[in-house]
Protein backbone atom coordinates (compact mmCIF):
# COMPACT_ATOMS: atom_id res chain seq x y z
CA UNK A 1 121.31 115.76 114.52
CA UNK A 2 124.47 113.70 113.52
CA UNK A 3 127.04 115.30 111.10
CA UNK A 4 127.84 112.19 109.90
CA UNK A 5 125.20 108.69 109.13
CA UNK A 6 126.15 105.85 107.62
CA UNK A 7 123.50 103.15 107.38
CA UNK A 8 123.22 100.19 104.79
CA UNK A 9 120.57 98.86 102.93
CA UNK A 10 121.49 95.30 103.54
CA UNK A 11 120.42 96.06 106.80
CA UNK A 12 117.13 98.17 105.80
CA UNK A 13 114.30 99.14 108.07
CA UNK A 14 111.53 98.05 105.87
CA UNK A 15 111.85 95.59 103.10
CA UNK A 16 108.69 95.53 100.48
CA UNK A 17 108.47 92.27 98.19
CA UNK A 18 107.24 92.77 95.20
CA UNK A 19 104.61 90.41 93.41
CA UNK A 20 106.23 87.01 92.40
CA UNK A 21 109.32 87.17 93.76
CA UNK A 22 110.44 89.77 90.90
CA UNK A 23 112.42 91.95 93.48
CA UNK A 24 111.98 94.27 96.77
CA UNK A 25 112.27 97.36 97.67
CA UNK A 26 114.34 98.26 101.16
CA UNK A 27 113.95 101.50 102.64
CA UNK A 28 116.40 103.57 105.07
CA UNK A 29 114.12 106.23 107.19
CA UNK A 30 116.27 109.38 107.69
CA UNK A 31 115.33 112.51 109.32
CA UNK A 32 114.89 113.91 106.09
CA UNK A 33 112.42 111.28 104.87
CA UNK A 34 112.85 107.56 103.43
CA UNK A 35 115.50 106.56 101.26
CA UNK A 36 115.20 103.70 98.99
CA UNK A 37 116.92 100.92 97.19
CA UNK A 38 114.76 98.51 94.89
CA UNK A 39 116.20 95.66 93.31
CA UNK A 40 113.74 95.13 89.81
CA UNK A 41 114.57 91.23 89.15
CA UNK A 42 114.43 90.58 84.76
CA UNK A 43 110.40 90.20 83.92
CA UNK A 44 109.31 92.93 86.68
CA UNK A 45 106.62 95.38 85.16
CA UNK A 46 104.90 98.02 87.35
CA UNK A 47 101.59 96.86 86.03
CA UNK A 48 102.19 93.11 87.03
CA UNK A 49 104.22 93.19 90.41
CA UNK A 50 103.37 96.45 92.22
CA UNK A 51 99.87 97.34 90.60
CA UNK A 52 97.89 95.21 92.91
CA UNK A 53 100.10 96.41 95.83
CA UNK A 54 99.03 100.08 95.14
CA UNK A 55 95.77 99.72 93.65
CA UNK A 56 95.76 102.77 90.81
CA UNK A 57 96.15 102.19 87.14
CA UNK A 58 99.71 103.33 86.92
CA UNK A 59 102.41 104.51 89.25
CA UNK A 60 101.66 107.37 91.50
CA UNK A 61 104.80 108.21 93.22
CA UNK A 62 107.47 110.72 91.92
CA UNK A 63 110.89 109.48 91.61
CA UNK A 64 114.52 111.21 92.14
CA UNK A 65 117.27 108.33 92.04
CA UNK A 66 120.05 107.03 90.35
CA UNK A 67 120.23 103.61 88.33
CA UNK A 68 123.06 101.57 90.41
CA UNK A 69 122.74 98.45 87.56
CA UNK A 70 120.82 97.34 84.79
CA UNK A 71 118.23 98.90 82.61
CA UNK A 72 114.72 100.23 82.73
CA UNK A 73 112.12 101.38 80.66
CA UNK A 74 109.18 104.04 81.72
CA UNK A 75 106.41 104.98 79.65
CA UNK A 76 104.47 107.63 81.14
CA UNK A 77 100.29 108.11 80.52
CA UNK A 78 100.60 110.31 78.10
CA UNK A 79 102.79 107.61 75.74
CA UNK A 80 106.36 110.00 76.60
CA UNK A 81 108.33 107.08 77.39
CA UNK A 82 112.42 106.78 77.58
CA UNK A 83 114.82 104.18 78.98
CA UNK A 84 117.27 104.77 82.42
CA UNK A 85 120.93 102.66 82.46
CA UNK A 86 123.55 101.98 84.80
CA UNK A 87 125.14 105.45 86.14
CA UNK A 88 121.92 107.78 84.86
CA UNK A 89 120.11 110.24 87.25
CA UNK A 90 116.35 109.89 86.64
CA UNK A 91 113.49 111.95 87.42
CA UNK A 92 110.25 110.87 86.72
CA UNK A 93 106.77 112.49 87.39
CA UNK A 94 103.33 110.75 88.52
CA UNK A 95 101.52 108.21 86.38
CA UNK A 96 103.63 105.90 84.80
CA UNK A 97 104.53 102.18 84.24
CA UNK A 98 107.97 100.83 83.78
CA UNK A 99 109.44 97.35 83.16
CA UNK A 100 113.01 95.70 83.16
CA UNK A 101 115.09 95.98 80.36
CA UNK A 102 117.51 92.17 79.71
CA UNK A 103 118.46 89.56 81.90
CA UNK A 104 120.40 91.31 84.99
CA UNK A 105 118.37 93.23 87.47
CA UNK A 106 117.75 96.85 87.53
CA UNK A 107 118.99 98.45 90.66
CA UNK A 108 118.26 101.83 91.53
CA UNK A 109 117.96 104.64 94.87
CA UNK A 110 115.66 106.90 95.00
CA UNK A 111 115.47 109.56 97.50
CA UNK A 112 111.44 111.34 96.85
CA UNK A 113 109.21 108.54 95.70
CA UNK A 114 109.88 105.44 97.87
CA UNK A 115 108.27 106.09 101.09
CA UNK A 116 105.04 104.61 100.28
CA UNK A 117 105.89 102.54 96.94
CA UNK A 118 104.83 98.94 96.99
CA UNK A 119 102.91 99.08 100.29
CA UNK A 120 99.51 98.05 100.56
CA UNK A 121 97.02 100.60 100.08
């Protein structure tokens, strides 16, 4: 193992387009798992642009990131729903949708829940 890795996501291993060109997801695979950078363009939804990539009813994967830029908004099944902003950590559990918030895109990382996001099931 290195002590020290610097890789970039402008030079990902895997990028993931989403449904109508509203964004992609690039992914960084690390000894400790994927590591992942999506860029949500304004008018993503979960439920319109990755929904028919994963093929459940909401989003399955656990996230653990950090909003980069922009804004966000996840309601979970349940109806608990809150918004994520530029410079907020965000953790958010199975079975959810989510949508962009304005006209600048939502970028976040997320280090648990992008391994197999957006990829055909």
């Amino acid at each position: 193992m290195t002590g020290i890795v610097r890789r970039s996501f402008d030079s990902a291993d895997e990028t993931r387009p989403f449904a109508d060109g509203k964004g992609r997801l690039d992914l960084l695979s690390t000894d400790k798992g994927a590591v992942g950078r999506a860029v949500f363009e304004p008018g993503w939804k979960w439920s319109e642009h990755v929904k028919p990539l994963a093929g459940t009813d909401s989003c399955q994967a656990a996230h653990t990131g950090y909003v980069v830029s922009g804004r966000i908004h996840v309601v979970m099944d349940d109806g608990e729903e809150t918004e994520f902003g530029e410079g907020d950590f965000m953790q958010v559990a199975p079975g959810h949708d989510a949508w962009v918030l304005g006209d600048e895109p939502c970028v976040a990382l997320d280090w648990v829940g992008f391994g197999d996001y957006a990829k055909s099931s």
